[in-house]
C-alpha atoms as a PDB file:
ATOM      1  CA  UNK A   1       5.592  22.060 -12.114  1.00  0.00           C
ATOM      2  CA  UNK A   2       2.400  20.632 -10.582  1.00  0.00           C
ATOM      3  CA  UNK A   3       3.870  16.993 -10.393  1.00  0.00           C
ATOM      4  CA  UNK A   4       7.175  18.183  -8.748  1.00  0.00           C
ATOM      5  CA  UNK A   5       5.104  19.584  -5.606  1.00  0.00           C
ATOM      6  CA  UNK A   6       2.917  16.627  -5.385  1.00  0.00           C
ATOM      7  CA  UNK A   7       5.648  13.904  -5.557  1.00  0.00           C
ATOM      8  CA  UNK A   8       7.829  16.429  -2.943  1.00  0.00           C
ATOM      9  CA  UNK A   9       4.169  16.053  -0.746  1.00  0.00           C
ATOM     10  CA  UNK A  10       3.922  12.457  -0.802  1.00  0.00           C
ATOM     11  CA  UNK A  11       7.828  12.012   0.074  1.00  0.00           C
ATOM     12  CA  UNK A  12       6.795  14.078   2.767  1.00  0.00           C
ATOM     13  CA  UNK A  13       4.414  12.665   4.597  1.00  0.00           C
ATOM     14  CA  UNK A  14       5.528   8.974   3.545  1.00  0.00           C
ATOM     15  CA  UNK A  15       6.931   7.381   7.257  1.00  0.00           C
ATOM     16  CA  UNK A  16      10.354   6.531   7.299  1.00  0.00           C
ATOM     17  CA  UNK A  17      10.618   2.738   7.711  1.00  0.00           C
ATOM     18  CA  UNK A  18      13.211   1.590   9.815  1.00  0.00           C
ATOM     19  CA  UNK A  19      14.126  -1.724   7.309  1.00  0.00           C
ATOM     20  CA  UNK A  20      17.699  -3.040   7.560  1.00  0.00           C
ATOM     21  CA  UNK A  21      18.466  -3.819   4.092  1.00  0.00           C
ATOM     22  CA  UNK A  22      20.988  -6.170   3.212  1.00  0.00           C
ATOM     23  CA  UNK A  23      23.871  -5.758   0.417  1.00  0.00           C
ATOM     24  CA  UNK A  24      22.086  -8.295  -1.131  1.00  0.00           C
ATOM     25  CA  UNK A  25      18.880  -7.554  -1.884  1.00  0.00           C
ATOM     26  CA  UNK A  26      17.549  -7.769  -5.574  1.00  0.00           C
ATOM     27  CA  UNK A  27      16.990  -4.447  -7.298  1.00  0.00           C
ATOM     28  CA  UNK A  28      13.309  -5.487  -7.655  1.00  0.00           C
ATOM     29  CA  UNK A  29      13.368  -5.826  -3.701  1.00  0.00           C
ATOM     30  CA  UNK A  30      15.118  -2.578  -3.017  1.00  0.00           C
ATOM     31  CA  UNK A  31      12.426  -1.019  -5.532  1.00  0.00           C
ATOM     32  CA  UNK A  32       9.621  -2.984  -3.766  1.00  0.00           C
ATOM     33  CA  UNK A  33      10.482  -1.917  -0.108  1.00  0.00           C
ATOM     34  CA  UNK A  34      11.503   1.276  -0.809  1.00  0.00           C
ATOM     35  CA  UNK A  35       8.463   2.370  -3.002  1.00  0.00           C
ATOM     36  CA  UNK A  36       6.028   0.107  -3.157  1.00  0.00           C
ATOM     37  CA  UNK A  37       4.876  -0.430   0.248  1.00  0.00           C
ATOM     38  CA  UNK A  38       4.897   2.528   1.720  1.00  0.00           C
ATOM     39  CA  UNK A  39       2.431   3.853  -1.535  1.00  0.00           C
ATOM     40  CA  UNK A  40       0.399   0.550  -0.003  1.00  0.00           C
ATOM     41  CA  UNK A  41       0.096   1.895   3.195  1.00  0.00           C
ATOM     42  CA  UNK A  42      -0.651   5.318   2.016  1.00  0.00           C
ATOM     43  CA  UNK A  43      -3.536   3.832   0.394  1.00  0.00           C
ATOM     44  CA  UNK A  44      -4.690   1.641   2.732  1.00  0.00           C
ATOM     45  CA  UNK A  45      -7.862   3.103   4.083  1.00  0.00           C
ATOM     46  CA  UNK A  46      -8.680   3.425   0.012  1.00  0.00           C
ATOM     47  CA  UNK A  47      -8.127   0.173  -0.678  1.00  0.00           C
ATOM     48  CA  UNK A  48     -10.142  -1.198   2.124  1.00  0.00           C
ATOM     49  CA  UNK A  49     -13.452   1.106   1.384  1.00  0.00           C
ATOM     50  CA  UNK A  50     -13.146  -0.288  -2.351  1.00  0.00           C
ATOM     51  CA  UNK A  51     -13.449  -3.814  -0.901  1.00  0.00           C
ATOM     52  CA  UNK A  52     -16.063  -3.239   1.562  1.00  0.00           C
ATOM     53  CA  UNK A  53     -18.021  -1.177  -1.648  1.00  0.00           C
ATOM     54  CA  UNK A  54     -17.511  -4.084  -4.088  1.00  0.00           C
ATOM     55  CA  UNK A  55     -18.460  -6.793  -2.011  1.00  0.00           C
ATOM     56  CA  UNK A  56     -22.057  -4.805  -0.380  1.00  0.00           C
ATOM     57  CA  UNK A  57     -22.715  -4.733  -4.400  1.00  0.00           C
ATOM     58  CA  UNK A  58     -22.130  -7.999  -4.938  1.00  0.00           C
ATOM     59  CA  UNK A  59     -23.478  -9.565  -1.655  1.00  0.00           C
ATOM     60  CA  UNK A  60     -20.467 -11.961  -1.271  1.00  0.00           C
ATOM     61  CA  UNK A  61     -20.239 -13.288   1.980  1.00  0.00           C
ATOM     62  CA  UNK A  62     -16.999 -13.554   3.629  1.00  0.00           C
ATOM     63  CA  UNK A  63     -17.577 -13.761   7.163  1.00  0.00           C
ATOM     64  CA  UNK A  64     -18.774 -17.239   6.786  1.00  0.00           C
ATOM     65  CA  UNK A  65     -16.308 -18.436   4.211  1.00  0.00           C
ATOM     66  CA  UNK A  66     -13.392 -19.290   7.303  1.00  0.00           C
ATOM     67  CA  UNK A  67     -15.009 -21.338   9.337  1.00  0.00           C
ATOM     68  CA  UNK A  68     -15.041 -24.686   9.837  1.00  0.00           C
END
């Protein structure tokens, strides 16, 4: 099954993140730092290029936005 060796892949080469956890953490929690942000991470690079992309095509300005 093609999505069995993928998902195997991606646990693969997802880093191991050294997070104590406490006894009482929320499922959502447990769900969100044990899945979630390491697929954010994975996708990092993507998710900065589709930024960068959206904003050249919509000329928004963002350099100037922070200062005061």
């Amino acid at each position: 099954m093609v999505y069995m060796d993928r998902r195997k892949s991606i646990l693969q080469i997802r880093p191991i993140l050294n997070i104590q956890h406490k006894d009482e953490s929320s499922k959502a929690e447990k769900f969100q730092n044990d899945a979630l942000r390491p697929i954010l991470k994975l996708q990092h690079e993507l998710l900065c290029f589709i930024f960068l992309n959206e904003n050249s095509i919509k000329k928004l300005n963002f350099i100037n936005k922070h200062r005061d």
